[in-house]
N, C-alpha and C. Protein backbone atom coordinates (compact mmCIF):
# COMPACT_ATOMS: atom_id res chain seq x y z
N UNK A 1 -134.76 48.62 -9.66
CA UNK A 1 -134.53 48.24 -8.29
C UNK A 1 -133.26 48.88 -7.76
N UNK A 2 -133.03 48.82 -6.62
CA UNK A 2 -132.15 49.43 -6.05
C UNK A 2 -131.22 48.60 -5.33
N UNK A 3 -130.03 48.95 -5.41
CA UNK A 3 -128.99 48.16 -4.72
C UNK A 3 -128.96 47.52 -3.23
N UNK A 4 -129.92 48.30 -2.50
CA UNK A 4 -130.23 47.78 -1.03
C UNK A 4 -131.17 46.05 -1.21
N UNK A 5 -131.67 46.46 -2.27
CA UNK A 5 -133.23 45.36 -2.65
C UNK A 5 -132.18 43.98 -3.56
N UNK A 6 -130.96 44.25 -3.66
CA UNK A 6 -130.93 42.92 -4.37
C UNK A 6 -130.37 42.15 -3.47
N UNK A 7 -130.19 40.40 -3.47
CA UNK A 7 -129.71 39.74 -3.24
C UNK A 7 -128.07 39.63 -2.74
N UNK A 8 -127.72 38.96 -1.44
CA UNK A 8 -126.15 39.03 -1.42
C UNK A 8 -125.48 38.12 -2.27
N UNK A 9 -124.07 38.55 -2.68
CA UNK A 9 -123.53 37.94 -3.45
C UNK A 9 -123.38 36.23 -3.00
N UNK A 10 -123.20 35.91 -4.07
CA UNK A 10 -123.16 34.22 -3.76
C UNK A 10 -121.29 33.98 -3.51
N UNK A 11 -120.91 33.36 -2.56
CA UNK A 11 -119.50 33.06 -2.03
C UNK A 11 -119.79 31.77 -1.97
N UNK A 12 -118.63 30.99 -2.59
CA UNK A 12 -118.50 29.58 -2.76
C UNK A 12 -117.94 29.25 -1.54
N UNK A 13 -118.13 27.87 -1.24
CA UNK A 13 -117.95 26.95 0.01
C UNK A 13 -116.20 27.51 0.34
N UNK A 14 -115.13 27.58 -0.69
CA UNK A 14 -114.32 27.38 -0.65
C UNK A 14 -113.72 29.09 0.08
N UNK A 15 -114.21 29.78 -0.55
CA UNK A 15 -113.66 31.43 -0.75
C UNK A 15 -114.18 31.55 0.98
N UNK A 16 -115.31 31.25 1.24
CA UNK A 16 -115.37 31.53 3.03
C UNK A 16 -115.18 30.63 3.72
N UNK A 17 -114.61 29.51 3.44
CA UNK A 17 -113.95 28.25 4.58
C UNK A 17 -111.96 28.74 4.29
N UNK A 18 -111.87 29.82 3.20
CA UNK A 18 -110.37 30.43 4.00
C UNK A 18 -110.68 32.11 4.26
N UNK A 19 -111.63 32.10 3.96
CA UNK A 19 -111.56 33.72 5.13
C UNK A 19 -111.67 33.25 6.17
N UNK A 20 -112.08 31.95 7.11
CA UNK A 20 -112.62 31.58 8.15
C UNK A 20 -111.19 31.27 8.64
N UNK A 21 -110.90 30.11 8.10
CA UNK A 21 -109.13 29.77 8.23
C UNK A 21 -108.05 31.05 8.77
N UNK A 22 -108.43 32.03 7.81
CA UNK A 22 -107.50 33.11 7.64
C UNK A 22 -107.76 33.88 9.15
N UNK A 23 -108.55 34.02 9.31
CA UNK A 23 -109.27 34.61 10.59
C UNK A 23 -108.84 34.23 11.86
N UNK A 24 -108.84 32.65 11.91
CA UNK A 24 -108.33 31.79 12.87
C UNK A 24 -107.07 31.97 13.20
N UNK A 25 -106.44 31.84 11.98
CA UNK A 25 -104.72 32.31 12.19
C UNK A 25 -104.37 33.03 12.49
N UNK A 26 -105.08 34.20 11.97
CA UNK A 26 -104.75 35.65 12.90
C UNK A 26 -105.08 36.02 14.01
N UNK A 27 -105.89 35.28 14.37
CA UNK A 27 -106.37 35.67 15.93
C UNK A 27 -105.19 35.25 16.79
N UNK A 28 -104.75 33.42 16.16
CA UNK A 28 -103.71 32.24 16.74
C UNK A 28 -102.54 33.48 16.86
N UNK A 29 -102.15 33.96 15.83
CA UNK A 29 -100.79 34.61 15.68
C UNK A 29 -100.40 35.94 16.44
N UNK A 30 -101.65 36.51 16.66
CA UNK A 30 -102.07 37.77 17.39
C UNK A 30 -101.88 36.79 19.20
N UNK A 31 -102.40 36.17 19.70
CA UNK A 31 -102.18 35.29 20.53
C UNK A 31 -100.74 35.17 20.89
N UNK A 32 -99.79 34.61 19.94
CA UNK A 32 -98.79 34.04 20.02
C UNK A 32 -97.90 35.15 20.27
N UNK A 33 -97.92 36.69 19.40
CA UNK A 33 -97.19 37.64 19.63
C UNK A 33 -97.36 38.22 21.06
N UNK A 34 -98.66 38.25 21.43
CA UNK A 34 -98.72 38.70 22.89
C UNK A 34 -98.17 37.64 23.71
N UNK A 35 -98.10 36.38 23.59
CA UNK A 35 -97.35 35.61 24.76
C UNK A 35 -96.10 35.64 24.19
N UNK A 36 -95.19 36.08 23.95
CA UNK A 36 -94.11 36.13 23.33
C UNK A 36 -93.71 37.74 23.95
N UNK A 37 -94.47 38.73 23.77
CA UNK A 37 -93.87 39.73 24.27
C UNK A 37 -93.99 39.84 25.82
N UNK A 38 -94.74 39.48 26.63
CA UNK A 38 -94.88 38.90 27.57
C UNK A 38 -93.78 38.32 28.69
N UNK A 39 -93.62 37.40 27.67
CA UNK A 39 -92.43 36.80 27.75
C UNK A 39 -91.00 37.16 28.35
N UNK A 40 -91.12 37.98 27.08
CA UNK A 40 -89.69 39.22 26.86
C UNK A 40 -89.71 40.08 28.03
N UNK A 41 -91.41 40.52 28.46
CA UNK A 41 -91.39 41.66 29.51
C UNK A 41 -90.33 41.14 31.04
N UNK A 42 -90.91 39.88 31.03
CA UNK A 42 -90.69 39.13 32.53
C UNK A 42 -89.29 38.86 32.13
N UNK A 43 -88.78 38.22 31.03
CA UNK A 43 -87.06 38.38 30.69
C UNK A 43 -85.94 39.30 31.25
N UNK A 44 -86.85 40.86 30.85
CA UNK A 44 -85.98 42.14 31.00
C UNK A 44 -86.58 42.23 32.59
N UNK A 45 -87.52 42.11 33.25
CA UNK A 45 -87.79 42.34 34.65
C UNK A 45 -86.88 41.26 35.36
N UNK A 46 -86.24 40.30 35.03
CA UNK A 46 -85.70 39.49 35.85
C UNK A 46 -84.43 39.74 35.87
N UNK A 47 -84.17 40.28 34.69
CA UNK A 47 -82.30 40.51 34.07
C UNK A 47 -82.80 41.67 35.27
N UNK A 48 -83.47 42.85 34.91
CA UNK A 48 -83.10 44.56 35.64
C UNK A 48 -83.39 43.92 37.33
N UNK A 49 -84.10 42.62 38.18
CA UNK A 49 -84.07 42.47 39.36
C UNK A 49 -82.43 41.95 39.83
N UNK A 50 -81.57 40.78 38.72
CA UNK A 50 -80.81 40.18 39.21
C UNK A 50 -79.35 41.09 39.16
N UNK A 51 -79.82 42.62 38.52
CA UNK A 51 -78.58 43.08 38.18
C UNK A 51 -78.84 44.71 39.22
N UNK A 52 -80.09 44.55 40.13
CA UNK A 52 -80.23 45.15 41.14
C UNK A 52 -79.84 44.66 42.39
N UNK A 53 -79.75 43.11 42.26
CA UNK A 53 -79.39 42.64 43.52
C UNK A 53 -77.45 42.26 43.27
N UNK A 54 -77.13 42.39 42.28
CA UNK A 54 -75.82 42.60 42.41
C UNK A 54 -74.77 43.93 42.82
N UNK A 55 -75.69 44.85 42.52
CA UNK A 55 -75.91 46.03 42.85
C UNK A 55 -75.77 46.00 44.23
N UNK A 56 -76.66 45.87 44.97
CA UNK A 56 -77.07 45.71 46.27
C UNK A 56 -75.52 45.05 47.00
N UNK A 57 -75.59 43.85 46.61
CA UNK A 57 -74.48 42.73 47.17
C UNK A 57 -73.02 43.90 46.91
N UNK A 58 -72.60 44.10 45.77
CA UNK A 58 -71.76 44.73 45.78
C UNK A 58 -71.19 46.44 46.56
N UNK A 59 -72.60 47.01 46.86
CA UNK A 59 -72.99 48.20 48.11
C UNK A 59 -72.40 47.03 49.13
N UNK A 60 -72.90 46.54 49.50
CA UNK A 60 -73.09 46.01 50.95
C UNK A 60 -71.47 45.29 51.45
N UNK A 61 -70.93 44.87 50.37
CA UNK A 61 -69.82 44.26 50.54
C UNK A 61 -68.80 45.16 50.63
N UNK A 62 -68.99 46.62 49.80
CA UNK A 62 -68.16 47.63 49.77
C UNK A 62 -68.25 48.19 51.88
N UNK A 63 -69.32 48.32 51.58
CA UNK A 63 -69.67 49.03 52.94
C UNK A 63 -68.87 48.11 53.98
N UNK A 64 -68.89 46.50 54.22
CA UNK A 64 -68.29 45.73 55.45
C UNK A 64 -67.44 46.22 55.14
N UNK A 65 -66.32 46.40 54.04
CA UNK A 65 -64.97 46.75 53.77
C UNK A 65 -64.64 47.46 54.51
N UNK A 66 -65.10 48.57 54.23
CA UNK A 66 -64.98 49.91 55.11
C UNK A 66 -65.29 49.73 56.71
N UNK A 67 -66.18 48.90 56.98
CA UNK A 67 -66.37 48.64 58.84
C UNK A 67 -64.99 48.39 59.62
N UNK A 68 -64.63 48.74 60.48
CA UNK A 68 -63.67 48.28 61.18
C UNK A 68 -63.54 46.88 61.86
N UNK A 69 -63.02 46.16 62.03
CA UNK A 69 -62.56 44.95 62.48
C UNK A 69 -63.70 44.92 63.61
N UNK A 70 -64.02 43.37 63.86
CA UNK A 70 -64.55 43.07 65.09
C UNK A 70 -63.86 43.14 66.61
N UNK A 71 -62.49 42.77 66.09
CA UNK A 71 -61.73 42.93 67.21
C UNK A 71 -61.24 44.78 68.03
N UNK A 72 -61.13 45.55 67.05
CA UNK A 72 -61.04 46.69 66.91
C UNK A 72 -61.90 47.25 67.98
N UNK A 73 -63.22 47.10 67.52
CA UNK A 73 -64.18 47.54 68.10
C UNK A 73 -64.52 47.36 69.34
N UNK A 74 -64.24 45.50 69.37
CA UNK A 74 -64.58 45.17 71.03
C UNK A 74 -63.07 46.10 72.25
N UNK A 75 -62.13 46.53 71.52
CA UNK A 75 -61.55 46.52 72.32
C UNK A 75 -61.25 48.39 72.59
N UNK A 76 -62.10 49.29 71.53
CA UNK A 76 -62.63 50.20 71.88
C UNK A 76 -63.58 50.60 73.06
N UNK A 77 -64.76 49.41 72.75
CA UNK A 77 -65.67 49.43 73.46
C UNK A 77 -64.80 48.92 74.87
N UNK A 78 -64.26 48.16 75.19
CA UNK A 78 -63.75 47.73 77.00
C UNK A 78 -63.19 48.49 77.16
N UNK A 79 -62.24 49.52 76.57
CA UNK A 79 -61.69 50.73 76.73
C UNK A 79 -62.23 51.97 77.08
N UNK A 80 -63.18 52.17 76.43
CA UNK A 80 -64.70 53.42 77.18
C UNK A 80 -65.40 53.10 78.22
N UNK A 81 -65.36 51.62 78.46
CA UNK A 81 -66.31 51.29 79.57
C UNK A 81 -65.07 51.65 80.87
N UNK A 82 -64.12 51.24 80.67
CA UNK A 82 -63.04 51.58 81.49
C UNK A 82 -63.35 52.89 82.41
N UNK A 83 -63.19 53.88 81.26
CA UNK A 83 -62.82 55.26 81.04
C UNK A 83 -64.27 55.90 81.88
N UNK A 84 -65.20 55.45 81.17
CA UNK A 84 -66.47 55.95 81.54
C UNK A 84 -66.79 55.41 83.23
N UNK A 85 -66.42 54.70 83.63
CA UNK A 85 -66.46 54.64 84.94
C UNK A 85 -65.70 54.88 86.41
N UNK A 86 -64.70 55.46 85.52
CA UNK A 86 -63.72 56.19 86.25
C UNK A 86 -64.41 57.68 87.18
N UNK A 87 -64.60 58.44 86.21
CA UNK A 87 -65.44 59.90 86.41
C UNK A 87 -66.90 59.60 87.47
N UNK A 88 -67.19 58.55 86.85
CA UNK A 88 -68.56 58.47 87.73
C UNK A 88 -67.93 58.14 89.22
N UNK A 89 -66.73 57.76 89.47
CA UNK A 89 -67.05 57.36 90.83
C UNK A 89 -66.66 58.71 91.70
N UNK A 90 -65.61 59.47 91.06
CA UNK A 90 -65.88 60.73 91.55
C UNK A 90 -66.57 61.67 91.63
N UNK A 91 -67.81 61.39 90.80
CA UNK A 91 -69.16 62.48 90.60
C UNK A 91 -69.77 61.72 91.54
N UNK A 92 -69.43 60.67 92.13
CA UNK A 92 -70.80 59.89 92.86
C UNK A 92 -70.87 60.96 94.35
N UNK A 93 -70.44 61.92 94.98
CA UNK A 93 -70.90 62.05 95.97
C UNK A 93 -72.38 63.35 95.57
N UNK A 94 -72.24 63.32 94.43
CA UNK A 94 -73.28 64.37 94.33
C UNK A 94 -74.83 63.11 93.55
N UNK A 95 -75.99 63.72 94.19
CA UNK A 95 -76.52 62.83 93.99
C UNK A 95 -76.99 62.63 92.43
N UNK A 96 -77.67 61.51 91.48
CA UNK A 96 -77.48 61.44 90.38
C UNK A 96 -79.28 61.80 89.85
N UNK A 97 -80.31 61.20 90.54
CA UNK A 97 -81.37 61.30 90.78
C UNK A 97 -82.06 62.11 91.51
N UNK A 98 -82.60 63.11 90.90
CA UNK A 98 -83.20 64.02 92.37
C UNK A 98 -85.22 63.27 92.22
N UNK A 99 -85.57 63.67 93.28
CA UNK A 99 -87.28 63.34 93.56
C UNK A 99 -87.85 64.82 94.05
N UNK A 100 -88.48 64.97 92.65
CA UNK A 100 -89.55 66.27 92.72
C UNK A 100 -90.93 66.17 92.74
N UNK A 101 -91.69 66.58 93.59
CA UNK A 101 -92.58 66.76 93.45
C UNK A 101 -93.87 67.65 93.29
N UNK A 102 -94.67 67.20 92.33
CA UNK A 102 -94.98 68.45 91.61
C UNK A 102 -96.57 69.11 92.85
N UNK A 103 -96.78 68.60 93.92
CA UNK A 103 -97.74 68.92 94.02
C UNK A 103 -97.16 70.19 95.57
N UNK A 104 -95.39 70.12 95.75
CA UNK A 104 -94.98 71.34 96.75
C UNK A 104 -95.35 72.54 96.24
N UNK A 105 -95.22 73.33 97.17
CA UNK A 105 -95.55 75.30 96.75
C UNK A 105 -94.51 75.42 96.70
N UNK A 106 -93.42 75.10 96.86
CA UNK A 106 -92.20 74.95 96.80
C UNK A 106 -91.19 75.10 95.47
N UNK A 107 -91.94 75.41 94.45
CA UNK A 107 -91.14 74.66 93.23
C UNK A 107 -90.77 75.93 92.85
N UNK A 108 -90.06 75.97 91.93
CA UNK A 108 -89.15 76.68 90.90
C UNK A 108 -90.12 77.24 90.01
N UNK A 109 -89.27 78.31 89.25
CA UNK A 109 -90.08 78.76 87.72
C UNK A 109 -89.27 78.02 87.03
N UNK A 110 -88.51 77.28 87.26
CA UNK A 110 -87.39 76.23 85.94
C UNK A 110 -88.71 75.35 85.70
N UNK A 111 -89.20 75.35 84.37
CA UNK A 111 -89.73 74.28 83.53
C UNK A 111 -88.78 73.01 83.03
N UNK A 112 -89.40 71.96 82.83
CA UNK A 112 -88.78 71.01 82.81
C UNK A 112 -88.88 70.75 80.89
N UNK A 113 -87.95 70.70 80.28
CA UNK A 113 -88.13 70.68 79.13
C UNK A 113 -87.62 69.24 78.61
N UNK A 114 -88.10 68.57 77.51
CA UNK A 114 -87.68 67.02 76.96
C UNK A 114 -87.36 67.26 75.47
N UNK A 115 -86.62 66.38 75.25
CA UNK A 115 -85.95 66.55 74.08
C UNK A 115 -86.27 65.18 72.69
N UNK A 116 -87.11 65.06 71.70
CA UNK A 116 -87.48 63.83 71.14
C UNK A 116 -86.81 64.42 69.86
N UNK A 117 -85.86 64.04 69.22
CA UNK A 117 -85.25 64.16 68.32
C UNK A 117 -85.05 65.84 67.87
N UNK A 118 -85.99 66.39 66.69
CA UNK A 118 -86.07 67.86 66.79
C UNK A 118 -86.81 68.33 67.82
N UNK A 119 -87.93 67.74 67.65
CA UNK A 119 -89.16 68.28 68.85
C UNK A 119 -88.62 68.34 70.41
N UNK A 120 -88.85 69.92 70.36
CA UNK A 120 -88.88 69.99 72.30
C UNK A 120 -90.67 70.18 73.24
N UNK A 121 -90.47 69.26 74.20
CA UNK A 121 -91.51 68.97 74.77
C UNK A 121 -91.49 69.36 76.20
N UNK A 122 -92.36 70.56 76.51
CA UNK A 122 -92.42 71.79 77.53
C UNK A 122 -93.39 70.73 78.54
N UNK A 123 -92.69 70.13 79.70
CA UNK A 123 -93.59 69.91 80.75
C UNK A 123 -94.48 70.98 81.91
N UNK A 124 -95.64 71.18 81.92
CA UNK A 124 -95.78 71.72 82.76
C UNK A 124 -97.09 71.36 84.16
N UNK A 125 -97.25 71.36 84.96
CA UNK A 125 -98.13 70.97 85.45
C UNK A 125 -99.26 71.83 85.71
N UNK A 126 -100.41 70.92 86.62
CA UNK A 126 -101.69 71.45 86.44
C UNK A 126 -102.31 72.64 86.63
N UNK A 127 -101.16 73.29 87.86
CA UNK A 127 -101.24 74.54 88.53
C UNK A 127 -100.52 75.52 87.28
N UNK A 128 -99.77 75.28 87.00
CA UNK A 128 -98.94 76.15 86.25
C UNK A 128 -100.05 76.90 84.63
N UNK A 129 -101.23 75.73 84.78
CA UNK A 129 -101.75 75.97 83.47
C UNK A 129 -102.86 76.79 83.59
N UNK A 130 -102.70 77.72 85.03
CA UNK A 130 -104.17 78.45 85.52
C UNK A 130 -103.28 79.56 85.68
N UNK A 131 -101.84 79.42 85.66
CA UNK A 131 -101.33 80.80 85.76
C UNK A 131 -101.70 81.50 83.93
N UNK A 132 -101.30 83.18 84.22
CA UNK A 132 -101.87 84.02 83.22
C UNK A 132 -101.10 83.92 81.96
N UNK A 133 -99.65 83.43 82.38
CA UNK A 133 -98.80 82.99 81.09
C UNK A 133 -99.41 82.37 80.08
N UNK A 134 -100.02 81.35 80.81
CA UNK A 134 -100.57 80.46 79.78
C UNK A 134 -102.11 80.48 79.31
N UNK A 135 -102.45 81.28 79.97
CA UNK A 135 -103.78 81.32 79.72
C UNK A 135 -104.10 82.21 78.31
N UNK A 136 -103.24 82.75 77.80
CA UNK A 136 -102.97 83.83 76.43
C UNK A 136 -102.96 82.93 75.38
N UNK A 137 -102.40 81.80 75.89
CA UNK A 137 -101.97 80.46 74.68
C UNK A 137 -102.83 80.11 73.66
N UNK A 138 -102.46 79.43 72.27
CA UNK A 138 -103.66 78.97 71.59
C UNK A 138 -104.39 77.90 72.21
N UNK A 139 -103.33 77.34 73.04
CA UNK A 139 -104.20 75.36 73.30
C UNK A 139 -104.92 75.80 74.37
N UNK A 140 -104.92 77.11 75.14
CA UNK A 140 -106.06 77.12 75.93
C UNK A 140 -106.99 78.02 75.61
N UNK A 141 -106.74 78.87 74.50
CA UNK A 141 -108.48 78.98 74.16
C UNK A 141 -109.17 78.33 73.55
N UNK A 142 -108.22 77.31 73.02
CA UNK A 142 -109.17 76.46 72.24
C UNK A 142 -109.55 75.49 73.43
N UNK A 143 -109.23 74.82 73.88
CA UNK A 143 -109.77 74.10 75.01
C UNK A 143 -110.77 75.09 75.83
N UNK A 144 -110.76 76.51 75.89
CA UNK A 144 -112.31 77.20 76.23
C UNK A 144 -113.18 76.99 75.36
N UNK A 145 -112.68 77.00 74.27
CA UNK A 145 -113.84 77.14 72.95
C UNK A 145 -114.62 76.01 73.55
N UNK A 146 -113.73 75.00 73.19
CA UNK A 146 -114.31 73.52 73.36
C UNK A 146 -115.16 73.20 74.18
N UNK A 147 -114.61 74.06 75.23
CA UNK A 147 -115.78 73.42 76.50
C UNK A 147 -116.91 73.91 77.00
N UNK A 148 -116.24 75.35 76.82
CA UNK A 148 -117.87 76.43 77.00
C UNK A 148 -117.89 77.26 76.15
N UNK A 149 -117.63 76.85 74.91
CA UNK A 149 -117.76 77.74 73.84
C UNK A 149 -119.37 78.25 73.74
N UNK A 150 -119.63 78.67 72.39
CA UNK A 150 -121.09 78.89 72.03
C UNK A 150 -121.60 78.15 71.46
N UNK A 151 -121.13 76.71 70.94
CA UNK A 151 -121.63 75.59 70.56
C UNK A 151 -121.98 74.11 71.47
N UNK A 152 -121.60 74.68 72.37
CA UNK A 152 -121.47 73.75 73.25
C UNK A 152 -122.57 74.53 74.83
N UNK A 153 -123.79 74.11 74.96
CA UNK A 153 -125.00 74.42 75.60
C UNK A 153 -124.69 73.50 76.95
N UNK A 154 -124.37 74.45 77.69
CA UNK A 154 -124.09 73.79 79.34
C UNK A 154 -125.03 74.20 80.33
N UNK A 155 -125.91 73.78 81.22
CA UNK A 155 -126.77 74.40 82.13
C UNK A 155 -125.77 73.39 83.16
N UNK A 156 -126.54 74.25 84.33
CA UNK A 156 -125.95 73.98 85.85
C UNK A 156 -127.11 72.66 86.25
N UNK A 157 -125.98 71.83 87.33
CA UNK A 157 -127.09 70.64 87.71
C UNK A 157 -128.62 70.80 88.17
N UNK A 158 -128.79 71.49 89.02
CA UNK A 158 -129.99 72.05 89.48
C UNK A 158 -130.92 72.44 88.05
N UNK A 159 -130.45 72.42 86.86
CA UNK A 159 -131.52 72.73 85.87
C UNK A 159 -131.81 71.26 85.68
N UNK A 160 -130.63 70.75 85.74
CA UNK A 160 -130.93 68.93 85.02
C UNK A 160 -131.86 68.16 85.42
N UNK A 161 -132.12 68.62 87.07
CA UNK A 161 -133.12 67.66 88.07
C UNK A 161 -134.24 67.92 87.39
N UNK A 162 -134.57 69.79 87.48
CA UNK A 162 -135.79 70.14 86.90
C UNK A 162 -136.19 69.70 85.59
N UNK A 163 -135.43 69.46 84.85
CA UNK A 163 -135.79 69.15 83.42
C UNK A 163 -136.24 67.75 83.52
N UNK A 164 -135.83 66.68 84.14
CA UNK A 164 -136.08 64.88 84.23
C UNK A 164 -137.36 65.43 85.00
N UNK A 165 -137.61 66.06 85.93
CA UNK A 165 -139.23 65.52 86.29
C UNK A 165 -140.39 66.57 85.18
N UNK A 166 -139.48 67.40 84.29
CA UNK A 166 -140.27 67.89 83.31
C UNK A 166 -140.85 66.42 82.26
N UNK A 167 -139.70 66.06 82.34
CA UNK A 167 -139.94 64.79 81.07
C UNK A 167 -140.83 63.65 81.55
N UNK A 168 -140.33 63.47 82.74
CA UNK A 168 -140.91 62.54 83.45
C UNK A 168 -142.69 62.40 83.26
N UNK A 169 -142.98 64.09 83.63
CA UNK A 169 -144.66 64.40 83.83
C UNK A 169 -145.29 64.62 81.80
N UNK A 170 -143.97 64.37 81.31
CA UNK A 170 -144.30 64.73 79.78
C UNK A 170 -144.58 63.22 79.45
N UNK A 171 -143.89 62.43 79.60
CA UNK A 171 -143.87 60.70 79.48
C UNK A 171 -145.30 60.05 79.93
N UNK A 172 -145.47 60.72 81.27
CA UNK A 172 -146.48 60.30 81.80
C UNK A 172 -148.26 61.11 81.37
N UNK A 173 -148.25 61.82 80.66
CA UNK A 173 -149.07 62.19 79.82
C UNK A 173 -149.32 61.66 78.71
N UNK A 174 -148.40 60.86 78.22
CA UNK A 174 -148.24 60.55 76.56
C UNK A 174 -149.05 59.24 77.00
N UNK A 175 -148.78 58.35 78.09
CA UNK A 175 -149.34 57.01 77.79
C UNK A 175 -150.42 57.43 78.19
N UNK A 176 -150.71 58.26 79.40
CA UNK A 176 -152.35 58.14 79.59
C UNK A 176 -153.47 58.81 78.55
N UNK A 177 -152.37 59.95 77.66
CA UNK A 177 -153.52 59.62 76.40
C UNK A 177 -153.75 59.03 75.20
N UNK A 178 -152.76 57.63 75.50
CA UNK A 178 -153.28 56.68 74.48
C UNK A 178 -153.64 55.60 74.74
């Protein structure tokens, strides 16, 4: 006979009620090491948060140091306001506000330019965007592309009428032959 064909060994009550034991414990102890390191993780995450926020506190406290006095300041500030309104009353006969409007023949080639941090922002109006300057531009051929490009299939109104009573007499065929 062959070793596959015999019988399993016989194990007494005792020899597998502590492999069973043994098993248990190790699982228990395997258990216990992971909540334990665990543990430790959230330990060192709380020490490295409370020794970030001392960190922090100690920046921040350095930094008021360095601020100048409250009093300092306010009395900078009533001092510029002073100062700063001095000049204006002698600039006041020139006016401060002008009113342009963009729809005179009247206007300038001065573009009106805006300033948003780096970005400069070129105003121009509606007329100005049919002159030939701009018509060379990328944003207006692409706005041709866009609109009457070759993907974009435009007929004139007078086709549109003709086409609805095309459909119309197409509609009206379909029910009467069913």
């Amino acid at each position: 006979m062959s070793d596959s064909d015999s019988a399993p060994e016989d194990v007494s009550f005792q020899i597998a009620r502590d492999e069973a034991l043994n098993d248990i414990k190790g699982a228990a102890k395997a258990i216990r090491d992971l909540k334990e390191k665990n543990k430790e993780a959230r330990k060192r995450k709380i020490e490295f948060l409370k020794e970030q926020k001392a960190k922090k506190l100690a920046r921040l406290q350095e930094l008021e140091n360095k601020k100048l006095p409250d009093f300092v300041l306010d009395t900078l500030s009533s001092s510029n306001v002073d100062t700063e309104n001095t000049p204006e009353k002698e600039s006041s006969s020139a006016p401060v506000n002008q009113i342009k409007s963009f729809d005179s023949e009247d206007e300038s080639e001065e573009e009106t330019t805006l300033e948003a941090g780096n970005t400069q922002i070129l105003l121009v109006s509606s007329k100005d965007l049919t002159k030939p300057r701009y018509k060379g531009s990328e944003a207006w051929n692409f706005k041709q592309s866009m609109q009457f490009g070759s993907r974009v299939n435009r007929e004139p109104h007078s086709k549109k009428t003709v086409q609805k009573l095309k459909q119309s007499s197409v509609k009206g065929a379909d029910l009467i032959s069913i």
